[in-house]
PDB file of N, CA and C in Angstrom:
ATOM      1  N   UNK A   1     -25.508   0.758 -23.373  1.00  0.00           N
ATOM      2  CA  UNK A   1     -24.217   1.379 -23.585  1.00  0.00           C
ATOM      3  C   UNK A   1     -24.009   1.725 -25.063  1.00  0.00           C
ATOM      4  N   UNK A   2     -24.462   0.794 -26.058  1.00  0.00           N
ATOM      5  CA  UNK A   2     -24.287   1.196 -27.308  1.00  0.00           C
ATOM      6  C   UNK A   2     -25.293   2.445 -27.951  1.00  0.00           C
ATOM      7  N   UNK A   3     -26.277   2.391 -27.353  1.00  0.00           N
ATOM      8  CA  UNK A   3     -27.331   3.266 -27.450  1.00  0.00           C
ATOM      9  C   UNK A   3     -26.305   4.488 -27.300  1.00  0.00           C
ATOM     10  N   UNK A   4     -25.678   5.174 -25.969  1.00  0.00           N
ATOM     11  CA  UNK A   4     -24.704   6.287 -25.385  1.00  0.00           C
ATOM     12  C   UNK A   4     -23.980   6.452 -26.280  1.00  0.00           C
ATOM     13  N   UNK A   5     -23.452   5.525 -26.958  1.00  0.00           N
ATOM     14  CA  UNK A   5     -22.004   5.547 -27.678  1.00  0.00           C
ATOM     15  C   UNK A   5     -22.609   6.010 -29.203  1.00  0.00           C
ATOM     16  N   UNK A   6     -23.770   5.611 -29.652  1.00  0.00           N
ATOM     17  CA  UNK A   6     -24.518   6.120 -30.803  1.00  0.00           C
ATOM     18  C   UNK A   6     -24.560   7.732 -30.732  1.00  0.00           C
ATOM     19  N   UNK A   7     -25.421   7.618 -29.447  1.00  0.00           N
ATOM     20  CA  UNK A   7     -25.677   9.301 -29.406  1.00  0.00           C
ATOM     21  C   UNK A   7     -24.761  10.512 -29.374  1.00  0.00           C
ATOM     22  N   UNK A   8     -24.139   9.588 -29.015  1.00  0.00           N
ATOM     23  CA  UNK A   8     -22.350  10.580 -28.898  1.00  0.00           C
ATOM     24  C   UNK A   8     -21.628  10.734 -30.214  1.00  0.00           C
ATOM     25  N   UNK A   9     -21.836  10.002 -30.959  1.00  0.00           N
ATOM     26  CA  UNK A   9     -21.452   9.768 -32.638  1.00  0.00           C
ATOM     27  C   UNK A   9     -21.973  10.509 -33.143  1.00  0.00           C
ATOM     28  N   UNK A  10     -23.155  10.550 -32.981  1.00  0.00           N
ATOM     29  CA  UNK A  10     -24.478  11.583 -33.627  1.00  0.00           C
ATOM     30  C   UNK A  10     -23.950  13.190 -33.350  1.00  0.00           C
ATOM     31  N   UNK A  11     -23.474  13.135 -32.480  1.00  0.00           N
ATOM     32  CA  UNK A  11     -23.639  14.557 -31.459  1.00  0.00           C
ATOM     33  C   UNK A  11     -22.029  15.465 -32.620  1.00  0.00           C
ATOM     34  N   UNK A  12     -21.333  14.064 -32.142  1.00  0.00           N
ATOM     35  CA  UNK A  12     -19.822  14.753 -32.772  1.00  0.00           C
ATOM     36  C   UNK A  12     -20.456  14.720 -34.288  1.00  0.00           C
ATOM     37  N   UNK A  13     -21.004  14.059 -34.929  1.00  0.00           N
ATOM     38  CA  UNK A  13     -21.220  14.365 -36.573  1.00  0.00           C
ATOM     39  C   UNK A  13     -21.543  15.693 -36.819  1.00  0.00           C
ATOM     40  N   UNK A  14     -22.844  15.868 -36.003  1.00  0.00           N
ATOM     41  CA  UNK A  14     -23.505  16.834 -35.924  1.00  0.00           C
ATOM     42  C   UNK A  14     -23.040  18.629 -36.304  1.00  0.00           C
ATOM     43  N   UNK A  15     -21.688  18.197 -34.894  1.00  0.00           N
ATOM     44  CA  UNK A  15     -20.518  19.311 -34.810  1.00  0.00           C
ATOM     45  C   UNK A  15     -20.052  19.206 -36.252  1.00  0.00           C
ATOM     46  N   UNK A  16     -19.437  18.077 -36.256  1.00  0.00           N
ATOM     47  CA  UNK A  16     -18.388  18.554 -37.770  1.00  0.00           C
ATOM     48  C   UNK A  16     -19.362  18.627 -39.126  1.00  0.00           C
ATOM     49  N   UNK A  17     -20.776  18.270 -39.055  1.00  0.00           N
ATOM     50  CA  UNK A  17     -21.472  19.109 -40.035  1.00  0.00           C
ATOM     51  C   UNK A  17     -21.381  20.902 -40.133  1.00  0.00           C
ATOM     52  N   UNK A  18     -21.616  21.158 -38.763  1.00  0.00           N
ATOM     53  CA  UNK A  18     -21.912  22.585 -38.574  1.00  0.00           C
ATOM     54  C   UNK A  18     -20.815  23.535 -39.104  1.00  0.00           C
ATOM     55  N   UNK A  19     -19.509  22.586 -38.251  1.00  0.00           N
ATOM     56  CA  UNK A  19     -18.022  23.195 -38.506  1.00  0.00           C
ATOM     57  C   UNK A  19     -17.221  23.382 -39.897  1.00  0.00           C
ATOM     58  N   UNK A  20     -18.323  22.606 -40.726  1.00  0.00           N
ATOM     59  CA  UNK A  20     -17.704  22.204 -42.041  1.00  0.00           C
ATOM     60  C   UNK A  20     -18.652  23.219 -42.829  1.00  0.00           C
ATOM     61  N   UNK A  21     -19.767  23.770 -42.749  1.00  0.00           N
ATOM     62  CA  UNK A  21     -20.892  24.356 -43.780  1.00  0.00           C
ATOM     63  C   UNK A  21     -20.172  26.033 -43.025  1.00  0.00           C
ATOM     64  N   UNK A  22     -19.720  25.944 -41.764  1.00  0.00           N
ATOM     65  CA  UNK A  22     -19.136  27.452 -41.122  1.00  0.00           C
ATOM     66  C   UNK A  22     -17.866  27.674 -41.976  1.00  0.00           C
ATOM     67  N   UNK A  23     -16.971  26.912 -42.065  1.00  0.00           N
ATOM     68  CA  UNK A  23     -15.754  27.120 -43.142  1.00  0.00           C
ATOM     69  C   UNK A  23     -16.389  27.272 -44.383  1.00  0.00           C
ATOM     70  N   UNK A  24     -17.519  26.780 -44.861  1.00  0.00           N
ATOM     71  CA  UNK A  24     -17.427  27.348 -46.364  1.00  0.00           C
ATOM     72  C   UNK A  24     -18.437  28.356 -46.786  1.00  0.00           C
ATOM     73  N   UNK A  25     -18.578  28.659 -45.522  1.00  0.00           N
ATOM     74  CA  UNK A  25     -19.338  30.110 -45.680  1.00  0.00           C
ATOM     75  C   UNK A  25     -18.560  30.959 -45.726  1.00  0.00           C
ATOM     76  N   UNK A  26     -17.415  30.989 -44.867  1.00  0.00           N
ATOM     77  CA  UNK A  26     -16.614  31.984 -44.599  1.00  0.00           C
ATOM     78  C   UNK A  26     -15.213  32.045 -44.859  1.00  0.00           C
ATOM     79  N   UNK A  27     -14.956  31.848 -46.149  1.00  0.00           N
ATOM     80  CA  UNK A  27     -13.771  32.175 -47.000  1.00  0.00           C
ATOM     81  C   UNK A  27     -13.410  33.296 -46.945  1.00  0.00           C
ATOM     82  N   UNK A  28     -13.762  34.142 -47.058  1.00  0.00           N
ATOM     83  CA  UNK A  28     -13.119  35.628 -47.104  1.00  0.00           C
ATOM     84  C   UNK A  28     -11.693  36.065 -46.486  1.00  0.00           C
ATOM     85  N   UNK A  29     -10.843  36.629 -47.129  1.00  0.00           N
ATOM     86  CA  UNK A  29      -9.844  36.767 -46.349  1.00  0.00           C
ATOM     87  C   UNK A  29     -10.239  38.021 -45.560  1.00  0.00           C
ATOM     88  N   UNK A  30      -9.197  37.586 -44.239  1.00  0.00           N
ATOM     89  CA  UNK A  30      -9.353  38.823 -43.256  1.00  0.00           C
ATOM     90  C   UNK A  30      -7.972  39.319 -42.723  1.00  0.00           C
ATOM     91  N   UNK A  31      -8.144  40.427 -42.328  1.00  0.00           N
ATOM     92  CA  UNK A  31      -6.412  40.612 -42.148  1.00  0.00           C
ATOM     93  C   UNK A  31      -6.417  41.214 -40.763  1.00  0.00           C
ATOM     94  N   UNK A  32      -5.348  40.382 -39.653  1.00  0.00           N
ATOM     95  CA  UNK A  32      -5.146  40.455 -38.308  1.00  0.00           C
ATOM     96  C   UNK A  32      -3.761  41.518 -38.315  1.00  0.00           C
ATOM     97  N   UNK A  33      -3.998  42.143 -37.464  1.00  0.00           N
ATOM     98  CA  UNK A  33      -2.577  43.402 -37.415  1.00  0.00           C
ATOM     99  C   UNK A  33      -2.150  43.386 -36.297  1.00  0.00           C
ATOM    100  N   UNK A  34      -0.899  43.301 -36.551  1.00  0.00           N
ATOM    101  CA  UNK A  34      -0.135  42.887 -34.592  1.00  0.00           C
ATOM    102  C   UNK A  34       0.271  44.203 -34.505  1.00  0.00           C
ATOM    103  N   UNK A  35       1.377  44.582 -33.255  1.00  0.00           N
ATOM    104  CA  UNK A  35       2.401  45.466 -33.221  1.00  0.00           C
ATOM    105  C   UNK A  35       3.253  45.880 -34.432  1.00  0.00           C
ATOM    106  N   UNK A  36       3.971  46.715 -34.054  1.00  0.00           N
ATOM    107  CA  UNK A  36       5.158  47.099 -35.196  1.00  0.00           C
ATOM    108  C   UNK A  36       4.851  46.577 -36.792  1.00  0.00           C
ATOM    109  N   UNK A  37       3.393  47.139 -37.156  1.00  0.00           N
ATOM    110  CA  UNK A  37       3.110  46.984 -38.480  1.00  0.00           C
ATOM    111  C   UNK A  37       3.266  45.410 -38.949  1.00  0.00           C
ATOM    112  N   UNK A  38       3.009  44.123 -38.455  1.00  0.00           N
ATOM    113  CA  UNK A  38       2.895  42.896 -38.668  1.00  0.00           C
ATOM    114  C   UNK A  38       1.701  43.043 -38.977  1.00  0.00           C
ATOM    115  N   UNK A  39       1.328  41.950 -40.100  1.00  0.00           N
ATOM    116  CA  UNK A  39      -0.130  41.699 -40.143  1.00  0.00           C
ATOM    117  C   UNK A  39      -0.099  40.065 -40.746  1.00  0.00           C
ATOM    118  N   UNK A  40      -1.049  39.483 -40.479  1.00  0.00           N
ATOM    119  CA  UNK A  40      -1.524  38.338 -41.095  1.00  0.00           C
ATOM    120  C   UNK A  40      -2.676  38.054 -42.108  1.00  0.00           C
ATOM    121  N   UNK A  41      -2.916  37.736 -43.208  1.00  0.00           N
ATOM    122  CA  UNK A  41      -4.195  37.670 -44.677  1.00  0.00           C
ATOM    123  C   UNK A  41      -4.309  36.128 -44.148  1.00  0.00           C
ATOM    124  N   UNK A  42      -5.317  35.523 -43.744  1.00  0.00           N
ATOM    125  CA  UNK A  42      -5.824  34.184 -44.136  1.00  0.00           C
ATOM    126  C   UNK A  42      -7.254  34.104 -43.940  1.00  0.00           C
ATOM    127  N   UNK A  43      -7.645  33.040 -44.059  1.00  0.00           N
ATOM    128  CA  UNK A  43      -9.476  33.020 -44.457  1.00  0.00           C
ATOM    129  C   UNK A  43      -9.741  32.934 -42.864  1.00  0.00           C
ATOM    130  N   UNK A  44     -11.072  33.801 -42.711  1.00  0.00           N
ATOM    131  CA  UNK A  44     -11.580  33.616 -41.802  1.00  0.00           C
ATOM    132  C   UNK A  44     -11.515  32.710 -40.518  1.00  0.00           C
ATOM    133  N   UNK A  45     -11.818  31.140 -41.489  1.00  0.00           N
ATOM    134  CA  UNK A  45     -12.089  29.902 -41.147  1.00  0.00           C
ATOM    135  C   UNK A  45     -10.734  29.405 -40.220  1.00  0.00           C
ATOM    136  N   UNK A  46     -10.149  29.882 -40.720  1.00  0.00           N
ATOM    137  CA  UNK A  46      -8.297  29.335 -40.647  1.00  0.00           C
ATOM    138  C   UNK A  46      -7.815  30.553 -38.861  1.00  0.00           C
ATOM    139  N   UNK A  47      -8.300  31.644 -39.256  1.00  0.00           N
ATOM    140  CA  UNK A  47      -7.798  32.411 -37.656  1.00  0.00           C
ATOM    141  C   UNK A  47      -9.312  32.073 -36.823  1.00  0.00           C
ATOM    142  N   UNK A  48     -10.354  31.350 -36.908  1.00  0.00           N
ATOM    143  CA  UNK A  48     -11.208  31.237 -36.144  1.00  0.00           C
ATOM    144  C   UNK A  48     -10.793  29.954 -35.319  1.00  0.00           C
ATOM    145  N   UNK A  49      -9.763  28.965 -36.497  1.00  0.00           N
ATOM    146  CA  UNK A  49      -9.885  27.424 -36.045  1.00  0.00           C
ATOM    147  C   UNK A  49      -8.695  27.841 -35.061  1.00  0.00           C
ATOM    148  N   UNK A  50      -7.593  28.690 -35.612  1.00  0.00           N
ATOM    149  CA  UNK A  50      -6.011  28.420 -34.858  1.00  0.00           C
ATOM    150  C   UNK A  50      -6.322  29.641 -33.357  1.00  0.00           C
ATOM    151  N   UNK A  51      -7.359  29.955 -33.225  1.00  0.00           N
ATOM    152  CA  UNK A  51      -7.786  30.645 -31.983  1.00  0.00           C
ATOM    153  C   UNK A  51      -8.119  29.617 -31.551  1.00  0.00           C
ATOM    154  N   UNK A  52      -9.607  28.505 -31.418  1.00  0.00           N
ATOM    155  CA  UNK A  52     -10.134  27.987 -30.675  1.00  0.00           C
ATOM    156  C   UNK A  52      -8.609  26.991 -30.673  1.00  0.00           C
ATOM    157  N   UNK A  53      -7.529  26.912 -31.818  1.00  0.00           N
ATOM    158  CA  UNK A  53      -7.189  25.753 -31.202  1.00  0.00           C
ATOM    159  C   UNK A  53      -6.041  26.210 -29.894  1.00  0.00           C
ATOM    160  N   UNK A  54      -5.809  27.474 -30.064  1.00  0.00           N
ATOM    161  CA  UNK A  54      -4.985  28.233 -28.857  1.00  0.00           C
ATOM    162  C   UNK A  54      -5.409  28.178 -27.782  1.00  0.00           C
ATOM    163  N   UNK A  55      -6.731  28.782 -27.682  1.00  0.00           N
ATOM    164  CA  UNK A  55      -7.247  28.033 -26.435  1.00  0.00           C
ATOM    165  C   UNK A  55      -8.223  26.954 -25.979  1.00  0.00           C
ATOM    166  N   UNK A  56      -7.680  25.854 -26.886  1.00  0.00           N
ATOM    167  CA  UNK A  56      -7.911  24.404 -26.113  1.00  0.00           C
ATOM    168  C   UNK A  56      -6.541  24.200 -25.851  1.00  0.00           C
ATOM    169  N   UNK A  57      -5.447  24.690 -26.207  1.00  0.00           N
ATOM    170  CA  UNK A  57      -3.707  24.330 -25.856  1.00  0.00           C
ATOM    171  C   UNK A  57      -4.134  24.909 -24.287  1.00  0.00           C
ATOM    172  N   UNK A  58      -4.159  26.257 -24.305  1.00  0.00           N
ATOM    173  CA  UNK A  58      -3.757  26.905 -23.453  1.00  0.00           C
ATOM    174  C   UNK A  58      -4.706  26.195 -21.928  1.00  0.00           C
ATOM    175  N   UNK A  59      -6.049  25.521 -22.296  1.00  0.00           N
ATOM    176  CA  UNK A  59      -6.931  25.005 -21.292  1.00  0.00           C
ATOM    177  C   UNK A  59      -6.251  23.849 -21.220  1.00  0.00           C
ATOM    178  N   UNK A  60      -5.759  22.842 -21.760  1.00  0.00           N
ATOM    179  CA  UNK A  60      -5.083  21.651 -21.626  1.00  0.00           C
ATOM    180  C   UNK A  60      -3.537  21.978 -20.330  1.00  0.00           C
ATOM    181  N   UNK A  61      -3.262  22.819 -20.885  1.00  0.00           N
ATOM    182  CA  UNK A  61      -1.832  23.534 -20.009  1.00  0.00           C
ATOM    183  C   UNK A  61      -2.414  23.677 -18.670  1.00  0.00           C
ATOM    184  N   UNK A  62      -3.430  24.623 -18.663  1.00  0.00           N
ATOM    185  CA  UNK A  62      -3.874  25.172 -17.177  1.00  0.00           C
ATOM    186  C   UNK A  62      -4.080  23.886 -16.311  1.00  0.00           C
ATOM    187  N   UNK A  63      -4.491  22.732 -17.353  1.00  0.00           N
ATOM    188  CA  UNK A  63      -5.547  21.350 -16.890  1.00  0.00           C
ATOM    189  C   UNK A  63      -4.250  20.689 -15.797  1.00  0.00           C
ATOM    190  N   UNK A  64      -2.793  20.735 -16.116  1.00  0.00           N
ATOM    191  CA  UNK A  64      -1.946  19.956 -16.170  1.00  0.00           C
ATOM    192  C   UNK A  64      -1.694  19.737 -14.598  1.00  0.00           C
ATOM    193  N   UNK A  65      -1.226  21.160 -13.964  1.00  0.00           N
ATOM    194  CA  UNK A  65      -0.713  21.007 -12.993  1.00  0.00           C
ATOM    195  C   UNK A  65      -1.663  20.313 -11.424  1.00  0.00           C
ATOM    196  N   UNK A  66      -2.858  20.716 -11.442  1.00  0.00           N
ATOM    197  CA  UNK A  66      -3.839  20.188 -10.650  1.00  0.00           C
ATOM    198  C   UNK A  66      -3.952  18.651 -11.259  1.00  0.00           C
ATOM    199  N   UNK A  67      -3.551  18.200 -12.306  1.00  0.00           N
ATOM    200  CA  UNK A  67      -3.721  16.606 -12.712  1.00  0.00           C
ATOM    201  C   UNK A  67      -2.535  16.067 -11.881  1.00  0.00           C
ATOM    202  N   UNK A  68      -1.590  16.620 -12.545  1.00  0.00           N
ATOM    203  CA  UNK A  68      -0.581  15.740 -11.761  1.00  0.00           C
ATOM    204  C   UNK A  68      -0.448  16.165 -10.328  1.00  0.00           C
ATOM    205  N   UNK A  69      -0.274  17.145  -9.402  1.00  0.00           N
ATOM    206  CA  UNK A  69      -1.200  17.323  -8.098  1.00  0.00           C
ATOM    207  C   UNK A  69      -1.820  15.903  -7.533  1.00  0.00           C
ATOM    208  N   UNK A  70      -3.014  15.946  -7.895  1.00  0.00           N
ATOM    209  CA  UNK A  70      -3.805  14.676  -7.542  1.00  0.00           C
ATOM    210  C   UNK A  70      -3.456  13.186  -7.804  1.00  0.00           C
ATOM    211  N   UNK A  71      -2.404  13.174  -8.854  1.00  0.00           N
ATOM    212  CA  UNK A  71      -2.202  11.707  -9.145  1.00  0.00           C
ATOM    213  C   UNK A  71      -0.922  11.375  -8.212  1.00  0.00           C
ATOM    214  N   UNK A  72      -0.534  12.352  -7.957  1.00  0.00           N
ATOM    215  CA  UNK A  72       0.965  12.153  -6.569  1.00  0.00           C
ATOM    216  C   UNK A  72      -0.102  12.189  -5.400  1.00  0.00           C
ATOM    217  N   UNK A  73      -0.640  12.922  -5.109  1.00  0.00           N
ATOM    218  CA  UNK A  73      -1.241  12.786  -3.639  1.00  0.00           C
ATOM    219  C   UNK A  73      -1.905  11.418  -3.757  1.00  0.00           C
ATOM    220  N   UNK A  74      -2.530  11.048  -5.103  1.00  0.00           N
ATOM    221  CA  UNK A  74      -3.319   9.225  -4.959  1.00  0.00           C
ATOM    222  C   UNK A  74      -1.785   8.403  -4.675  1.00  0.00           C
ATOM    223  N   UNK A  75      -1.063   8.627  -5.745  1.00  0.00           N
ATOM    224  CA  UNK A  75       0.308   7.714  -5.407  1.00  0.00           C
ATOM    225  C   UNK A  75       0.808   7.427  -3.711  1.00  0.00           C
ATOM    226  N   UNK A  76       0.927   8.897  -3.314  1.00  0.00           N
ATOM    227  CA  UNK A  76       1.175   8.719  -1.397  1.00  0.00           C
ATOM    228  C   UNK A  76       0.125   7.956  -0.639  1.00  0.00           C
ATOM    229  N   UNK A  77      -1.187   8.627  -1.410  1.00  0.00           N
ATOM    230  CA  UNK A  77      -2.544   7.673  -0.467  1.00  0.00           C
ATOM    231  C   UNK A  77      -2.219   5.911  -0.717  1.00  0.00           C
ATOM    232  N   UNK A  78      -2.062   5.610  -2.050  1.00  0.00           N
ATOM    233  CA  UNK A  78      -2.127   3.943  -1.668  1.00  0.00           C
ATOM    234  C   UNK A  78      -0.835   3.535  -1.434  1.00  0.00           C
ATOM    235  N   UNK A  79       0.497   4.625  -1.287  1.00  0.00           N
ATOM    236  CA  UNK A  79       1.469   4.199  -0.514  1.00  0.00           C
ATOM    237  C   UNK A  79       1.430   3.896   0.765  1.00  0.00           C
ATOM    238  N   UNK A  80       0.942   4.822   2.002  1.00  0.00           N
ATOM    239  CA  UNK A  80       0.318   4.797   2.633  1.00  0.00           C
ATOM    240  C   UNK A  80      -0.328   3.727   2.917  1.00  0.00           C
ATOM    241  N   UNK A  81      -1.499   3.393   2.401  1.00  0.00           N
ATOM    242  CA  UNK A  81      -2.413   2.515   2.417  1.00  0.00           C
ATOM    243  C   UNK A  81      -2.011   0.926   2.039  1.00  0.00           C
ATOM    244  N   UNK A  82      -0.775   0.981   1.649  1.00  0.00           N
ATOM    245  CA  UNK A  82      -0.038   0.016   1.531  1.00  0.00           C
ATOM    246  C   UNK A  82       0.883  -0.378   3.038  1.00  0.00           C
ATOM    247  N   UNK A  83       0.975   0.260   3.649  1.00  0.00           N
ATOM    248  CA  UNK A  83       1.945   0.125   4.590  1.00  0.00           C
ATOM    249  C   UNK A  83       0.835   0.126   6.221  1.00  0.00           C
ATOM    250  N   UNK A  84      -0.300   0.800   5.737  1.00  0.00           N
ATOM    251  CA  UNK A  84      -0.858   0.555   6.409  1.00  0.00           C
ATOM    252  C   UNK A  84      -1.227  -1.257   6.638  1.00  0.00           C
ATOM    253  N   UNK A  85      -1.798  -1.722   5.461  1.00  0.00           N
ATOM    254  CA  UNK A  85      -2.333  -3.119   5.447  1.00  0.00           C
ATOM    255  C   UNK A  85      -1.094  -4.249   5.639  1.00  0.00           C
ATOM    256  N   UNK A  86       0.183  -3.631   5.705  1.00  0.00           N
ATOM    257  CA  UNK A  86       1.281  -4.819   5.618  1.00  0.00           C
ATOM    258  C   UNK A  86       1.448  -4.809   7.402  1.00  0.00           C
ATOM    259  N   UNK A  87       1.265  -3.747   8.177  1.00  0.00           N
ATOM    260  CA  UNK A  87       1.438  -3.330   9.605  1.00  0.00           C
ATOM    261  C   UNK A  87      -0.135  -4.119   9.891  1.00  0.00           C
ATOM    262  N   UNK A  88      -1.433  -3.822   9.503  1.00  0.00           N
ATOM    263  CA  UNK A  88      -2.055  -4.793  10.524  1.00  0.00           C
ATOM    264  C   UNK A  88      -2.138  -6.698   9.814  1.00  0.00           C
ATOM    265  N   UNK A  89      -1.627  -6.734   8.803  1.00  0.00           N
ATOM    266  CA  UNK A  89      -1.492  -7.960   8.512  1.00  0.00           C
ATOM    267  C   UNK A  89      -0.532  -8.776   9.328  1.00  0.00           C
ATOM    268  N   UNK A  90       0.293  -7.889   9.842  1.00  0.00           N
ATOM    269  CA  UNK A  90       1.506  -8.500  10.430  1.00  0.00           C
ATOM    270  C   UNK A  90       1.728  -8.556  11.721  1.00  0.00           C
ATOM    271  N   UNK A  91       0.988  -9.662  12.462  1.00  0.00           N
ATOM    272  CA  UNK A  91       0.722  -9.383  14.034  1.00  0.00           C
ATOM    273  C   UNK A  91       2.039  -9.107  14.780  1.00  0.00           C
ATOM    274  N   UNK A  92       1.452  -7.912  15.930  1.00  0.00           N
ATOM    275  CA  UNK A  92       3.035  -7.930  16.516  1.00  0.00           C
ATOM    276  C   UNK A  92       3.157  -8.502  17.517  1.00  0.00           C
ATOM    277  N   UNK A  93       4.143  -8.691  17.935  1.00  0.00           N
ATOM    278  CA  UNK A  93       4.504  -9.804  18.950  1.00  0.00           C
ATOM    279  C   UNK A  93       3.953  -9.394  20.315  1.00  0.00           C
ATOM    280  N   UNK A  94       3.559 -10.496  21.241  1.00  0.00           N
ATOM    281  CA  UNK A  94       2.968 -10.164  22.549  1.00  0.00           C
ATOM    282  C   UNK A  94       3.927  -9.123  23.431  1.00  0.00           C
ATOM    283  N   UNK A  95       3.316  -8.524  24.615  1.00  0.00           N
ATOM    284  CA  UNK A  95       4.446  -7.940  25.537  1.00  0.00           C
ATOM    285  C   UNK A  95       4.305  -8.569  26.806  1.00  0.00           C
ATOM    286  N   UNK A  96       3.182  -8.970  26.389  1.00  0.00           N
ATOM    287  CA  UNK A  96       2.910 -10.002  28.344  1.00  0.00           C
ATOM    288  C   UNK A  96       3.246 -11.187  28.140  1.00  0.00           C
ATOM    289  N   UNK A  97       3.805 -11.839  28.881  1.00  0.00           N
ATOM    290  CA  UNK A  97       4.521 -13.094  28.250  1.00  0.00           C
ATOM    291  C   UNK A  97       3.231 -14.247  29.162  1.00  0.00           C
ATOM    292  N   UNK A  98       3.854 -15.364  28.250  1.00  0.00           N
ATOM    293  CA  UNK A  98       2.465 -16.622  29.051  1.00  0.00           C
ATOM    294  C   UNK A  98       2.827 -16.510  30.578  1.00  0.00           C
ATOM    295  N   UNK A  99       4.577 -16.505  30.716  1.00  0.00           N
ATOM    296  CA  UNK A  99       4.669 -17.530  32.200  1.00  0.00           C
ATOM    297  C   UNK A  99       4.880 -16.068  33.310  1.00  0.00           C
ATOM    298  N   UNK A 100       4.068 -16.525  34.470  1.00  0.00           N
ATOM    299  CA  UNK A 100       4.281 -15.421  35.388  1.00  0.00           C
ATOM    300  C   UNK A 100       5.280 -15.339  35.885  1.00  0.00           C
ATOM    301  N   UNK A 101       5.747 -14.482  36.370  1.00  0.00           N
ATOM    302  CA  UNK A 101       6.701 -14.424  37.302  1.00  0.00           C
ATOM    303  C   UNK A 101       6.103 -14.739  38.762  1.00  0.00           C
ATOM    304  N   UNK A 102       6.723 -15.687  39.562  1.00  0.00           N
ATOM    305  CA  UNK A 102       5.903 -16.386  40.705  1.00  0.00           C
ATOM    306  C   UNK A 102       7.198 -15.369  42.099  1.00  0.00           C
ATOM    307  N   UNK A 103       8.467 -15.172  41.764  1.00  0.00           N
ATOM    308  CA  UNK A 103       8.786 -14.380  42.859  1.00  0.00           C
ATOM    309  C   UNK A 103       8.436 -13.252  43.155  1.00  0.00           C
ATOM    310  N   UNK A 104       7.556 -12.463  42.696  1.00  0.00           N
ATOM    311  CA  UNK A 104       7.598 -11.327  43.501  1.00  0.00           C
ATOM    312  C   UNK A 104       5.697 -11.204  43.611  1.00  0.00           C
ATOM    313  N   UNK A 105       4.892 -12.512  43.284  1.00  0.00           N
ATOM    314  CA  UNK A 105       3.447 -13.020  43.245  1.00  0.00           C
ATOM    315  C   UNK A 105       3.604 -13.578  45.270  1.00  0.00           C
ATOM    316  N   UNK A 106       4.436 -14.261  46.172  1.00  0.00           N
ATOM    317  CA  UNK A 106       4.195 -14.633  47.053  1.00  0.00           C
ATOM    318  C   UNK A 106       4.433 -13.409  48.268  1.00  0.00           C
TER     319      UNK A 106
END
């Protein structure tokens, strides 16, 4: 397990080596132009990061509704599954009784 947890350390360093020598390559300002004559001047580095970080927002958002989805349908399942185990834990009472009825036996 520590071995996994190494390699995974390694892996993320790795990234923020790459991510860090990519920002200082790429200082340059660049200029983004919206509608109605808006524009934005910042470094490269800076509209590359606040994109990817737009869409990891926007993938986190999409992530949401199918999460919670599934964690209500688990909630009903071991509700359920709760009521199930309290019903066969809980013997129900006989319907045939011990003593016969002997008048309508002769």
């Amino acid at each position: 397990m520590a071995l996994i947890r190494f390699f995974i350390l390694l892996v993320w360093l790795l990234v923020f080596v790459v991510l860090l020598l990519f920002a200082a390559k790429n200082v340059e300002p660049v200029t983004l132009r919206f509608y109605f004559d808006q524009a934005w001047e910042a470094p490269l580095i800076v509209i590359v990061l606040a994109a990817f970080a737009a869409g990891a927002l926007f993938g986190v958002a999409a992530c949401i509704p199918p999460l919670v989805r599934s964690r209500r349908t688990a909630m009903n399942l071991r509700r359920e599954l709760r009521i199930r185990d309290k019903a066969v834990a809980k013997p129900e009472p006989s319907t045939t009784s011990a003593v016969t009825d002997v008048s309508t036996s002769v």
